[in-house]
PDB file of N, CA and C in Angstrom:
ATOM      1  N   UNK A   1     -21.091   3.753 -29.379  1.00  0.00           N
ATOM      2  CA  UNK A   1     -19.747   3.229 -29.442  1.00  0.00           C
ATOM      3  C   UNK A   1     -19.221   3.031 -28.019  1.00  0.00           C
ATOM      4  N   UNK A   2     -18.790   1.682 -27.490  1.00  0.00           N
ATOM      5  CA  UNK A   2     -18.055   1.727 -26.616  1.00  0.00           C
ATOM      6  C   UNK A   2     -16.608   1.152 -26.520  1.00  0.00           C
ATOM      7  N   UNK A   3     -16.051   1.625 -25.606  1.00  0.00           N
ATOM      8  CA  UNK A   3     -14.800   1.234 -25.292  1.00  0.00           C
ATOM      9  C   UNK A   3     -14.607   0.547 -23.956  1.00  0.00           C
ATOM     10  N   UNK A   4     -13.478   0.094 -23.475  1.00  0.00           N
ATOM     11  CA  UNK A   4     -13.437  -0.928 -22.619  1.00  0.00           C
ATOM     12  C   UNK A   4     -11.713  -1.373 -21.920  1.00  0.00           C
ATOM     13  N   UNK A   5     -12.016  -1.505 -20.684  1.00  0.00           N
ATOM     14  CA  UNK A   5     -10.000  -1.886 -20.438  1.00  0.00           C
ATOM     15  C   UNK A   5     -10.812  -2.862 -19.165  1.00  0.00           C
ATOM     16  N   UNK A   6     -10.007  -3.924 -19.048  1.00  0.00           N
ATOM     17  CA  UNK A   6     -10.060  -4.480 -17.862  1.00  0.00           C
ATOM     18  C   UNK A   6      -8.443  -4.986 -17.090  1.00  0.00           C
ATOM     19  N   UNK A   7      -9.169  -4.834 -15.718  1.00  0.00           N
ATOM     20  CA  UNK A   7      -7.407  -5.419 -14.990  1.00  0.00           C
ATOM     21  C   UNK A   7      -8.047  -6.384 -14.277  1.00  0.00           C
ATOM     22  N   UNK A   8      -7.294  -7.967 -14.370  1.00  0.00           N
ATOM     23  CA  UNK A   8      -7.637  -9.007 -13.539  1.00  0.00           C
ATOM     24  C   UNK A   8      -6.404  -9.288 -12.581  1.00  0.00           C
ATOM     25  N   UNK A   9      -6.534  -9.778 -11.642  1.00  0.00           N
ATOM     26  CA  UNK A   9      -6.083 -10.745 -10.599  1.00  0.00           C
ATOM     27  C   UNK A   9      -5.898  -9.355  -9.515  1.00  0.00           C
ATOM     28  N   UNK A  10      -6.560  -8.075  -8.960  1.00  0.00           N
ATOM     29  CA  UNK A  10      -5.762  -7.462  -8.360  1.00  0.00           C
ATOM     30  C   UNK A  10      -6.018  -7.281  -7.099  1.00  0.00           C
ATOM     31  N   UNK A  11      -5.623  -7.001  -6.441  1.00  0.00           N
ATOM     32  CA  UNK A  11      -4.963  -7.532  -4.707  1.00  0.00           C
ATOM     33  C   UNK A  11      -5.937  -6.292  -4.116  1.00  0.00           C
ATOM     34  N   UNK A  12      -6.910  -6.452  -4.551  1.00  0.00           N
ATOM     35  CA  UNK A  12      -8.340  -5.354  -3.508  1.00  0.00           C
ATOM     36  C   UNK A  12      -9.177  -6.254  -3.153  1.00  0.00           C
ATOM     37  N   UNK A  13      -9.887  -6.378  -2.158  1.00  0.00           N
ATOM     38  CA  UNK A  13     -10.967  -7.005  -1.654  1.00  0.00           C
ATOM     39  C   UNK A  13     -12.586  -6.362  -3.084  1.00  0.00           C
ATOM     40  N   UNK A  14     -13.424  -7.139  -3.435  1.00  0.00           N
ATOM     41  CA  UNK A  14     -13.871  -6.626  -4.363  1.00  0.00           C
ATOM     42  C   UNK A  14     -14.966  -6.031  -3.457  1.00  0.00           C
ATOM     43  N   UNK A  15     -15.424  -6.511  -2.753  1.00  0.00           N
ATOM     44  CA  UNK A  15     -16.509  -5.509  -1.626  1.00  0.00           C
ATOM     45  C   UNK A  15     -16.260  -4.010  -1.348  1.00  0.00           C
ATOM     46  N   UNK A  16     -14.944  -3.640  -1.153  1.00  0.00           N
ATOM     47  CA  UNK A  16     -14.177  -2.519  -1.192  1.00  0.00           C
ATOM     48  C   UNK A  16     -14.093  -1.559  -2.248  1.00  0.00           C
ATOM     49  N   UNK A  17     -13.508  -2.393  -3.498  1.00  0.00           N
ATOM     50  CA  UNK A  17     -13.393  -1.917  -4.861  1.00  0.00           C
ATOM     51  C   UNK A  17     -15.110  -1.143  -5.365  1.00  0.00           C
ATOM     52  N   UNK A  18     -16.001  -2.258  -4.975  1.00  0.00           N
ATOM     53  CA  UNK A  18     -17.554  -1.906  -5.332  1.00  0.00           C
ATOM     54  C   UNK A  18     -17.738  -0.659  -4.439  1.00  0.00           C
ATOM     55  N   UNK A  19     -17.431  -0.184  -3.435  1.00  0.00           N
ATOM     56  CA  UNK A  19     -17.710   1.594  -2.608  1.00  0.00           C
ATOM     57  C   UNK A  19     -17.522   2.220  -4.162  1.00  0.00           C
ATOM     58  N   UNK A  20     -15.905   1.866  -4.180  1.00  0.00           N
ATOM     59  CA  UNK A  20     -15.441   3.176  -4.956  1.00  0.00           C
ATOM     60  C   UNK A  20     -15.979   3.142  -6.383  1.00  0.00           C
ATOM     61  N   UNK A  21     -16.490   2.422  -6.829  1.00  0.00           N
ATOM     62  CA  UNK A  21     -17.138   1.680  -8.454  1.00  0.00           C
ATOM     63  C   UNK A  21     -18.812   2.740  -8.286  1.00  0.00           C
ATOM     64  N   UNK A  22     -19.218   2.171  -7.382  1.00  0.00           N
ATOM     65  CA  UNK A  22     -20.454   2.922  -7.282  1.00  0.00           C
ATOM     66  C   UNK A  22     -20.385   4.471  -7.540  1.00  0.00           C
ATOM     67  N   UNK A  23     -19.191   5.107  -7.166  1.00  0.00           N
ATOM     68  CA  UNK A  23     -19.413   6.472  -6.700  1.00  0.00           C
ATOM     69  C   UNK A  23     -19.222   7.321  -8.630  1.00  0.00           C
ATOM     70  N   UNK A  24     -19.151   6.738  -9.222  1.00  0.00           N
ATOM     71  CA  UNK A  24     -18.576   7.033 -10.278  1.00  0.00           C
ATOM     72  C   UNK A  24     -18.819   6.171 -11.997  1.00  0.00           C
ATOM     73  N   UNK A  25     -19.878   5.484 -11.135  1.00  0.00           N
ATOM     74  CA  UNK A  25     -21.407   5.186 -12.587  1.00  0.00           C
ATOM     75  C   UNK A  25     -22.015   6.096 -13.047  1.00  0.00           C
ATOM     76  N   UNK A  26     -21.957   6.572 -14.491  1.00  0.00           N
ATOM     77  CA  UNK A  26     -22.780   7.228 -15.048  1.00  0.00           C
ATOM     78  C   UNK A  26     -22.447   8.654 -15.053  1.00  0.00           C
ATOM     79  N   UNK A  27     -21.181   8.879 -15.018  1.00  0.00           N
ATOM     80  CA  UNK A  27     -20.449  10.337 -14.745  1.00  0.00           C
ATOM     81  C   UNK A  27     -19.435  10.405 -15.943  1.00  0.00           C
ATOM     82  N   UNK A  28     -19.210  11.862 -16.560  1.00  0.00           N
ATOM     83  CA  UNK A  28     -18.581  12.224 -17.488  1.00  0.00           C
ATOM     84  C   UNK A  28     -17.238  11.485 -16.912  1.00  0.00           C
ATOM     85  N   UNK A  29     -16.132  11.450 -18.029  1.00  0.00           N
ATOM     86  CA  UNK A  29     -14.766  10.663 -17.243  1.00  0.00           C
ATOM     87  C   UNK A  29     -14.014  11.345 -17.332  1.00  0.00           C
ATOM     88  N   UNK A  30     -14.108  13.036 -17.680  1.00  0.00           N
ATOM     89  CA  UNK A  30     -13.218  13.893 -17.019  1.00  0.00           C
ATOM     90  C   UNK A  30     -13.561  14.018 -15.432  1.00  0.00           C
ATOM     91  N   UNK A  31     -14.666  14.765 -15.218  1.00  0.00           N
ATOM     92  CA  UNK A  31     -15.526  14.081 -13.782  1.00  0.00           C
ATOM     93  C   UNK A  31     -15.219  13.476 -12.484  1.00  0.00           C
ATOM     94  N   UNK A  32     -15.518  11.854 -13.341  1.00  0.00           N
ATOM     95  CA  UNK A  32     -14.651  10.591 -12.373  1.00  0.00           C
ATOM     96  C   UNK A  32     -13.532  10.368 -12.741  1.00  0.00           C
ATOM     97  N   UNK A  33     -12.416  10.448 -13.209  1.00  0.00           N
ATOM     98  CA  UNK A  33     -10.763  10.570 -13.160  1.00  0.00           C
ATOM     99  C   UNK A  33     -10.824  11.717 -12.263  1.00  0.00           C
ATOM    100  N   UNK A  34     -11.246  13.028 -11.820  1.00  0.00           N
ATOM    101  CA  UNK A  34     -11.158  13.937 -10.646  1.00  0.00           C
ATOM    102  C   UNK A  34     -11.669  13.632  -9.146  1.00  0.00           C
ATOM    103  N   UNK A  35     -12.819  12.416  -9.715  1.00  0.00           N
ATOM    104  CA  UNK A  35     -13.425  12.061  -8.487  1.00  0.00           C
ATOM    105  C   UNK A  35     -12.168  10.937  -7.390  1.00  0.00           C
ATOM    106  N   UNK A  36     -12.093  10.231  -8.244  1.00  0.00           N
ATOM    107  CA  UNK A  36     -10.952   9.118  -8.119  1.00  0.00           C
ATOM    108  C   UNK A  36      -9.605   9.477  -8.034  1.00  0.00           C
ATOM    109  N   UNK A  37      -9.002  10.319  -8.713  1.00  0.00           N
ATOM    110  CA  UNK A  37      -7.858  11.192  -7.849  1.00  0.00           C
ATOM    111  C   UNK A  37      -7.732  11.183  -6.321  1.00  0.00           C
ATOM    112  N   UNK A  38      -9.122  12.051  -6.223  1.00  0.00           N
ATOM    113  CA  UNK A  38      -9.099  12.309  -4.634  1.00  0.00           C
ATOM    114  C   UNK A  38      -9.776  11.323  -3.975  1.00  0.00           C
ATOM    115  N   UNK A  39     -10.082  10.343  -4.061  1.00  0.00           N
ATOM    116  CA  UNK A  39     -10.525   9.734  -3.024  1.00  0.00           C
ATOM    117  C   UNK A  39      -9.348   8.649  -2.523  1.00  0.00           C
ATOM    118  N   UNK A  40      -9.444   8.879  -1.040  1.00  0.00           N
ATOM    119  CA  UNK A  40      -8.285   8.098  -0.150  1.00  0.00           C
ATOM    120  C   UNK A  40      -8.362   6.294  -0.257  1.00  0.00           C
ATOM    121  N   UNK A  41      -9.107   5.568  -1.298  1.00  0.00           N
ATOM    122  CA  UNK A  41      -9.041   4.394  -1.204  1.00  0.00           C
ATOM    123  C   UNK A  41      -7.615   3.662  -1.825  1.00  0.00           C
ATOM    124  N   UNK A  42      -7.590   2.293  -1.801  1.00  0.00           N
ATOM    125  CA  UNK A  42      -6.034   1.697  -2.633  1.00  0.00           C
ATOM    126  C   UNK A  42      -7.007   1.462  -4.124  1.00  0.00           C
ATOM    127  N   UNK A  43      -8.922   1.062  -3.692  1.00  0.00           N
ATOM    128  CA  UNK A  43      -9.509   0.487  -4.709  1.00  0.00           C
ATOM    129  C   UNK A  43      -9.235   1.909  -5.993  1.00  0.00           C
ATOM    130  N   UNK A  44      -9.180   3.218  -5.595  1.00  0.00           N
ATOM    131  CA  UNK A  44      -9.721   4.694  -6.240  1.00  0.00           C
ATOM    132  C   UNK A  44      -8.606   4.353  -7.175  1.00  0.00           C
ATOM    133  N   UNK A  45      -7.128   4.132  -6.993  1.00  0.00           N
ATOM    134  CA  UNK A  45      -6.534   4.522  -7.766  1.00  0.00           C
ATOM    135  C   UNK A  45      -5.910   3.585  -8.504  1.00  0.00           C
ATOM    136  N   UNK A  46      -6.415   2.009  -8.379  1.00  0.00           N
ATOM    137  CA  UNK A  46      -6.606   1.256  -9.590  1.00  0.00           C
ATOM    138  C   UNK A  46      -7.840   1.581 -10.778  1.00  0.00           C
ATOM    139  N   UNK A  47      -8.709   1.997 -10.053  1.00  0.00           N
ATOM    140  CA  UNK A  47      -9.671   2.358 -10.901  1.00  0.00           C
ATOM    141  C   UNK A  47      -9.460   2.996 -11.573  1.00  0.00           C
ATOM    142  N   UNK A  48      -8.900   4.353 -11.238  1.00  0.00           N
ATOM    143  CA  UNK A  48      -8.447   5.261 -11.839  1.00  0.00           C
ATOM    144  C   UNK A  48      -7.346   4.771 -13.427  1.00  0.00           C
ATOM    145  N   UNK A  49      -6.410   4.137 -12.981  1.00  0.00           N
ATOM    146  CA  UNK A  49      -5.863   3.648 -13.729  1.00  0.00           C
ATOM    147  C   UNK A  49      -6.283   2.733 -15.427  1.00  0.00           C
ATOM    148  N   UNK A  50      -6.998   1.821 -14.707  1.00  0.00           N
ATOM    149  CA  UNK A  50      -8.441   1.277 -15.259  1.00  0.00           C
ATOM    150  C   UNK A  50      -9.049   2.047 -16.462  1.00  0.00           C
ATOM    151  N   UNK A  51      -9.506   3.210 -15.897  1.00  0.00           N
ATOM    152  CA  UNK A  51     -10.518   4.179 -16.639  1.00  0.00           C
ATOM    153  C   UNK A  51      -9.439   4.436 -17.521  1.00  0.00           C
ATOM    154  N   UNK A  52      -8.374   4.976 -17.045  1.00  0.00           N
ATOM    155  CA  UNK A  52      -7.660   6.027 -17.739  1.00  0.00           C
ATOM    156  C   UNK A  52      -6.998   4.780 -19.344  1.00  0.00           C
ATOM    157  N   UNK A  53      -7.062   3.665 -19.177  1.00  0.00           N
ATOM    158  CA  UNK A  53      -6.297   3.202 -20.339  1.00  0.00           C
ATOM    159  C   UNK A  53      -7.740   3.025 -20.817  1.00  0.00           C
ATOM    160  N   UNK A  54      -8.848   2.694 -21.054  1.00  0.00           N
ATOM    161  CA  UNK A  54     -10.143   2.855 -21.191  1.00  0.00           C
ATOM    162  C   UNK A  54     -10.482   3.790 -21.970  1.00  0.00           C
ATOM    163  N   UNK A  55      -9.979   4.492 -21.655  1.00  0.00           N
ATOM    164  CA  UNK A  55     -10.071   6.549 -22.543  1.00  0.00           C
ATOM    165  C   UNK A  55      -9.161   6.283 -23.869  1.00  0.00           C
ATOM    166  N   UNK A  56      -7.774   6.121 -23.612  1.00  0.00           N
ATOM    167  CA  UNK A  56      -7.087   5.497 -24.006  1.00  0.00           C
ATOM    168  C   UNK A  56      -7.222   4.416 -25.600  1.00  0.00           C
ATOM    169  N   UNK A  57      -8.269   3.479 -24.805  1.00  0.00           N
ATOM    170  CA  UNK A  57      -8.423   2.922 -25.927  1.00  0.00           C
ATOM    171  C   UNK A  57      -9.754   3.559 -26.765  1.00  0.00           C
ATOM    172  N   UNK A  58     -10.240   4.229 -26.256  1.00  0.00           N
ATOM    173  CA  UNK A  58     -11.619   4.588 -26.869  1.00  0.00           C
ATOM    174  C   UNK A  58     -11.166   5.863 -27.845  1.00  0.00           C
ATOM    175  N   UNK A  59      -9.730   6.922 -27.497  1.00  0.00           N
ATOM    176  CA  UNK A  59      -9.020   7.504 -28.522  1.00  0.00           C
ATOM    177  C   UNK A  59      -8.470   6.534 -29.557  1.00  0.00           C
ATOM    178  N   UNK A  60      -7.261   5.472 -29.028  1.00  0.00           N
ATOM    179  CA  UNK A  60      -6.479   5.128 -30.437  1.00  0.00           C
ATOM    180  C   UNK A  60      -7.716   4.144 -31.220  1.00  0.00           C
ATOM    181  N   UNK A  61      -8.557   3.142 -30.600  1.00  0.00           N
ATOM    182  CA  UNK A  61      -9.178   2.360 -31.099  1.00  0.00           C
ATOM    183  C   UNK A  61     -10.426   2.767 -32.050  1.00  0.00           C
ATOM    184  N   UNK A  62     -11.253   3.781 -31.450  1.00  0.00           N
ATOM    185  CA  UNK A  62     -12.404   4.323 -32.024  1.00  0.00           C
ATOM    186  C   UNK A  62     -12.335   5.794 -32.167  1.00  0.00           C
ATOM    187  N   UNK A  63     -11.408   6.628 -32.457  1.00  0.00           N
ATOM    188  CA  UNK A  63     -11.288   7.737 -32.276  1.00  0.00           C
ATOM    189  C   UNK A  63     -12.276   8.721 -32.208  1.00  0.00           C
ATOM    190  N   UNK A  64     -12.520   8.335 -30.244  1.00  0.00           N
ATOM    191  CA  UNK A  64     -14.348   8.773 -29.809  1.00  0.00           C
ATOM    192  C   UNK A  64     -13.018  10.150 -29.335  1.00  0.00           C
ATOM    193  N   UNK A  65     -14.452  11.340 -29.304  1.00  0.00           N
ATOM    194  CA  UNK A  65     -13.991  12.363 -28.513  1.00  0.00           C
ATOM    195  C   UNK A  65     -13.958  12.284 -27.054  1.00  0.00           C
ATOM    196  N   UNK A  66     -12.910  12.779 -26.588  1.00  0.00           N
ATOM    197  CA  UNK A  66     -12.802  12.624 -25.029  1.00  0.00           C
ATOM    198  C   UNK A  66     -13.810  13.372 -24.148  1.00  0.00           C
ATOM    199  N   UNK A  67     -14.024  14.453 -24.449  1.00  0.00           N
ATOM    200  CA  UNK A  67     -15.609  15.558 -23.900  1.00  0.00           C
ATOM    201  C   UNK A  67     -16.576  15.223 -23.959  1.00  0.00           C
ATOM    202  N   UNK A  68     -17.155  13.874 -25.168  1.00  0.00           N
ATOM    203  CA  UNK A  68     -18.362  13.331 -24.820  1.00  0.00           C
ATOM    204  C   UNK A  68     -18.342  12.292 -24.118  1.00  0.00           C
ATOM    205  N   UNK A  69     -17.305  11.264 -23.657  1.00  0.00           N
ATOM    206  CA  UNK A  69     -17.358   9.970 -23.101  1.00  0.00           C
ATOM    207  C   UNK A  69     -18.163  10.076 -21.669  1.00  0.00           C
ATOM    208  N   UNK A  70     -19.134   9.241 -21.183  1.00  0.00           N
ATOM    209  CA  UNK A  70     -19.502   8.865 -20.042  1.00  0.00           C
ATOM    210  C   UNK A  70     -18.681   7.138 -19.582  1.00  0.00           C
ATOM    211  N   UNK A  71     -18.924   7.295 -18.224  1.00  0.00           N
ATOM    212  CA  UNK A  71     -18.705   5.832 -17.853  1.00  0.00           C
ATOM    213  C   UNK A  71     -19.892   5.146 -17.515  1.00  0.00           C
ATOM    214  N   UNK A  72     -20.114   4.323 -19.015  1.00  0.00           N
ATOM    215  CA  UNK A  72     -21.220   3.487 -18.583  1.00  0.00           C
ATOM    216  C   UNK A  72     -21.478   2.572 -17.262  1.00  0.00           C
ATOM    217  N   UNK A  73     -20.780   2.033 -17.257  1.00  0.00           N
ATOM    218  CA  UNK A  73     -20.307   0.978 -16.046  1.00  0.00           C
ATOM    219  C   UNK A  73     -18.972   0.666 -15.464  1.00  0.00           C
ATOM    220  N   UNK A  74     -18.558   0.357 -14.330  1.00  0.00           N
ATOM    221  CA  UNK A  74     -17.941  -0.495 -13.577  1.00  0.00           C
ATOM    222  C   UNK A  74     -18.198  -1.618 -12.948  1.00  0.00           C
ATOM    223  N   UNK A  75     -17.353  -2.408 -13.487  1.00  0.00           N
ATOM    224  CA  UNK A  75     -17.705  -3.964 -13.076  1.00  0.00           C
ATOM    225  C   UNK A  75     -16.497  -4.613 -12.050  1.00  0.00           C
ATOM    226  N   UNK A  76     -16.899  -5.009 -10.996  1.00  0.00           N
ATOM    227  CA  UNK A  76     -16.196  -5.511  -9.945  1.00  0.00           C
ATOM    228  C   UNK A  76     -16.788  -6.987  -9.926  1.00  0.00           C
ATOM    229  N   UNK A  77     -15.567  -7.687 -10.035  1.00  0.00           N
ATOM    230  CA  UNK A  77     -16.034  -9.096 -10.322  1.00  0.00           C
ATOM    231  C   UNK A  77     -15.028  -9.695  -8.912  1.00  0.00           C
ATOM    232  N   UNK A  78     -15.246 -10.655  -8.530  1.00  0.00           N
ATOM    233  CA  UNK A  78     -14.491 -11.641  -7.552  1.00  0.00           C
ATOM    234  C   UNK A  78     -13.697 -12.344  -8.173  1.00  0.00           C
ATOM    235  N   UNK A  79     -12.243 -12.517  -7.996  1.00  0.00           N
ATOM    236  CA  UNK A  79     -11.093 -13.224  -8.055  1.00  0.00           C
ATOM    237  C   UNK A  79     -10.946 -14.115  -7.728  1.00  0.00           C
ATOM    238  N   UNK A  80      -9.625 -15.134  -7.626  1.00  0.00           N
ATOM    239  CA  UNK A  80      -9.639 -16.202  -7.030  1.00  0.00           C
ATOM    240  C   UNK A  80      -9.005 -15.758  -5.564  1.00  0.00           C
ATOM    241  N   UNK A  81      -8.940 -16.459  -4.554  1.00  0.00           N
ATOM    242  CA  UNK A  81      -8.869 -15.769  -3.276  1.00  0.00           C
ATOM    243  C   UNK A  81      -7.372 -16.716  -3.363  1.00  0.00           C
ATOM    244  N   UNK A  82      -6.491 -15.944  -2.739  1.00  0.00           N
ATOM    245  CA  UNK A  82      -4.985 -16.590  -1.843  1.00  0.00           C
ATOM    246  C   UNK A  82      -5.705 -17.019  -0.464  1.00  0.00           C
ATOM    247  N   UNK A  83      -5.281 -18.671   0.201  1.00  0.00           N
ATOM    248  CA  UNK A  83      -5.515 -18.729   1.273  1.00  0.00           C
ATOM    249  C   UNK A  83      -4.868 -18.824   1.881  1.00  0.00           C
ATOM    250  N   UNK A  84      -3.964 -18.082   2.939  1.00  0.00           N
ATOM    251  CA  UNK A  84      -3.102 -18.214   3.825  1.00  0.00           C
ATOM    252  C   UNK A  84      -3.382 -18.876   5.505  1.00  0.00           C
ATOM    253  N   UNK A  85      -2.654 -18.943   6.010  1.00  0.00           N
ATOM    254  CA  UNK A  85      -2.623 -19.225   7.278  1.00  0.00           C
ATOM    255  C   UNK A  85      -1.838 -18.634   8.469  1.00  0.00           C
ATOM    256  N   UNK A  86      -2.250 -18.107   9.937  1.00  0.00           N
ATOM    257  CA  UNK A  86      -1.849 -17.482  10.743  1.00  0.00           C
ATOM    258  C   UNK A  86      -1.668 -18.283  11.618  1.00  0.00           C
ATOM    259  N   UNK A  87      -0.597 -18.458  12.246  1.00  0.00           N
ATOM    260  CA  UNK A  87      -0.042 -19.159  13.479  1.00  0.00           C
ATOM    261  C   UNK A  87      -0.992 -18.488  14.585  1.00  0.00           C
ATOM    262  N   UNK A  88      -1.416 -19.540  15.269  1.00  0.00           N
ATOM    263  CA  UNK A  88      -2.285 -19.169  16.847  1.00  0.00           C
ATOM    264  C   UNK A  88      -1.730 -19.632  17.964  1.00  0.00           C
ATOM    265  N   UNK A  89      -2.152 -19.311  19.371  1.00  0.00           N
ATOM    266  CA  UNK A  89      -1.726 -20.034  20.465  1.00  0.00           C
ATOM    267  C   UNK A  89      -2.059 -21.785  20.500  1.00  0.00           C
ATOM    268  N   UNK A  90      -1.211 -22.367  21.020  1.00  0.00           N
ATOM    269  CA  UNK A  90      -1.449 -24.341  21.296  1.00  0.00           C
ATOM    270  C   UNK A  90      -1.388 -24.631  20.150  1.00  0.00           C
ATOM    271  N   UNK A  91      -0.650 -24.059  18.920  1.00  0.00           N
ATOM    272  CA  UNK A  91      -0.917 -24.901  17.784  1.00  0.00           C
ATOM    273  C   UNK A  91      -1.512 -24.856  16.745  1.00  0.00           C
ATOM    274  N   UNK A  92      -2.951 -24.202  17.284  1.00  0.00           N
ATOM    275  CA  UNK A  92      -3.642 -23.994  16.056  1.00  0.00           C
ATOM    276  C   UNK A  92      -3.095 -22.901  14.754  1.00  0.00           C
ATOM    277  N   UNK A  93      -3.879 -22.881  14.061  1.00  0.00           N
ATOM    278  CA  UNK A  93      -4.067 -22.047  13.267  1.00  0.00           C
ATOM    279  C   UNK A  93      -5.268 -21.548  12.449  1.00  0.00           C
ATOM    280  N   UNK A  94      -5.296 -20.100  11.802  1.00  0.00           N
ATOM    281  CA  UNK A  94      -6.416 -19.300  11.467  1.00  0.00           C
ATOM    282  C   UNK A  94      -6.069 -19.022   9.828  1.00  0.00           C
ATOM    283  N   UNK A  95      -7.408 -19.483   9.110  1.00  0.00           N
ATOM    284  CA  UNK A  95      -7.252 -19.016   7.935  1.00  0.00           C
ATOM    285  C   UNK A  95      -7.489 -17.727   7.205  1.00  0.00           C
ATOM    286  N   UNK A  96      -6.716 -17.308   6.642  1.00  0.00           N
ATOM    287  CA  UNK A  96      -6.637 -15.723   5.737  1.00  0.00           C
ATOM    288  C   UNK A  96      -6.925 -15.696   4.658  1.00  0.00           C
ATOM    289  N   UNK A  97      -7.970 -14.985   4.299  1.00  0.00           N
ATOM    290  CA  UNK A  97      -8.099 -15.157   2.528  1.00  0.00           C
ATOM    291  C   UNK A  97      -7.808 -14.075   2.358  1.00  0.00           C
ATOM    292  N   UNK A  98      -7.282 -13.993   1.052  1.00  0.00           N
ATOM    293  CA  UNK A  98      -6.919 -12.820   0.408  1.00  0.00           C
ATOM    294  C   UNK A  98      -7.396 -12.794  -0.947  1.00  0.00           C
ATOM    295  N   UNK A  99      -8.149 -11.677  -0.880  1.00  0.00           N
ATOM    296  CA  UNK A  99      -9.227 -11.816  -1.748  1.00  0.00           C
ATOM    297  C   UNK A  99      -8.577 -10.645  -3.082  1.00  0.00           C
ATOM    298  N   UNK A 100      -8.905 -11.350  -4.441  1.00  0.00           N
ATOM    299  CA  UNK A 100      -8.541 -10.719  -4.862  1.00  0.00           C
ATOM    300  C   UNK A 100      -9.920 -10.179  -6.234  1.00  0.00           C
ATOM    301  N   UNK A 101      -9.588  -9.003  -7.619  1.00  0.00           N
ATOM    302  CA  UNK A 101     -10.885  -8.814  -8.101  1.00  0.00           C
ATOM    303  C   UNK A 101     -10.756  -8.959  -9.666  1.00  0.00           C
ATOM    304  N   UNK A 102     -11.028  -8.496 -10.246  1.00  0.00           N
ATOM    305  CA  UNK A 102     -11.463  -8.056 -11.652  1.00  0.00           C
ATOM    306  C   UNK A 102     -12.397  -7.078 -12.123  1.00  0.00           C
ATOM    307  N   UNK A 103     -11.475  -6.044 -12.522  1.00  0.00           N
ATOM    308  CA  UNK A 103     -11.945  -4.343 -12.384  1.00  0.00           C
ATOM    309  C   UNK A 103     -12.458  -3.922 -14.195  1.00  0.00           C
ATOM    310  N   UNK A 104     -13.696  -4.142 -14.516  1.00  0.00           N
ATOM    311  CA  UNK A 104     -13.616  -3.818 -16.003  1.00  0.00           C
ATOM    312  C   UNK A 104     -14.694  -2.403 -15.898  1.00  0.00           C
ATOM    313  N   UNK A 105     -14.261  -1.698 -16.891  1.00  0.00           N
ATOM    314  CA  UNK A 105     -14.467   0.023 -17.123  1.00  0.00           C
ATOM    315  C   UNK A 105     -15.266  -0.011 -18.321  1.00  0.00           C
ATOM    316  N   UNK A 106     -16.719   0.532 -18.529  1.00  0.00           N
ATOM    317  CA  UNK A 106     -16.893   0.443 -20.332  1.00  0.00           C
ATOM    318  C   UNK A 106     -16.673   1.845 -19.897  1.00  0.00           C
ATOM    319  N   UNK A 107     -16.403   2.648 -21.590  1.00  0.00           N
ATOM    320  CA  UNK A 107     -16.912   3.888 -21.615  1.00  0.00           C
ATOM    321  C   UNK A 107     -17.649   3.927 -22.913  1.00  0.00           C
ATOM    322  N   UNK A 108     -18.977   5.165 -23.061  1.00  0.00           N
ATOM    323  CA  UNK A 108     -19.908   5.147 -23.774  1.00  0.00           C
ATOM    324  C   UNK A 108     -19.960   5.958 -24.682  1.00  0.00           C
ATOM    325  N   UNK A 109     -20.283   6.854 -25.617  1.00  0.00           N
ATOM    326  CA  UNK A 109     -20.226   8.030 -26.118  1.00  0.00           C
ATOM    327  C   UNK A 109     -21.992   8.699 -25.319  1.00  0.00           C
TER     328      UNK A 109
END
């Protein structure tokens, strides 16, 4: 049985998001919700978030027990990027992307 939450359009670089995704494949999700607490990233505590409605749905939807769930996967997908622009010296200018992701959580029994 799995369960599942995803968040799209969000304002993390997904290269970034993938550190904190890795650290927390294949780990109970009492576990990684402790792992992700503490870790100092902006990616940790969308994830966190992520997981946590994930659990969420895997109670009201499939009423899985919370003590057996693993996190099968994290999926960090690429967004559409914002392209901005930075004023330079003589005129020019420098382009900024702002990259954004798509954060999906399964959880497994």
């Amino acid at each position: 049985m799995e369960a599942k939450a995803i968040a799209k359009y969000i304002r993390v670089s997904p290269r970034k998001a993938r550190l904190v995704a890795r650290n927390v494949n294949g780990m109970p999700v009492e576990d990684a919700l402790n792992v992700l607490k503490f870790t100092p990233n902006k990616a940790a505590g969308i994830i966190y978030k992520v997981m946590h409605s994930a659990l969420a749905n895997a109670q009201e939807n499939q009423k899985a027990d919370v003590d057996t769930l693993r996190v099968k996967q994290v999926i960090v997908n690429e967004g559409p990027t914002w392209k901005r622009f930075m004023p330079r010296s003589q005129g020019r200018a420098n382009t900024i992307l702002k990259r954004t992701s798509h954060i999906t959580v399964i959880l497994e029994d």
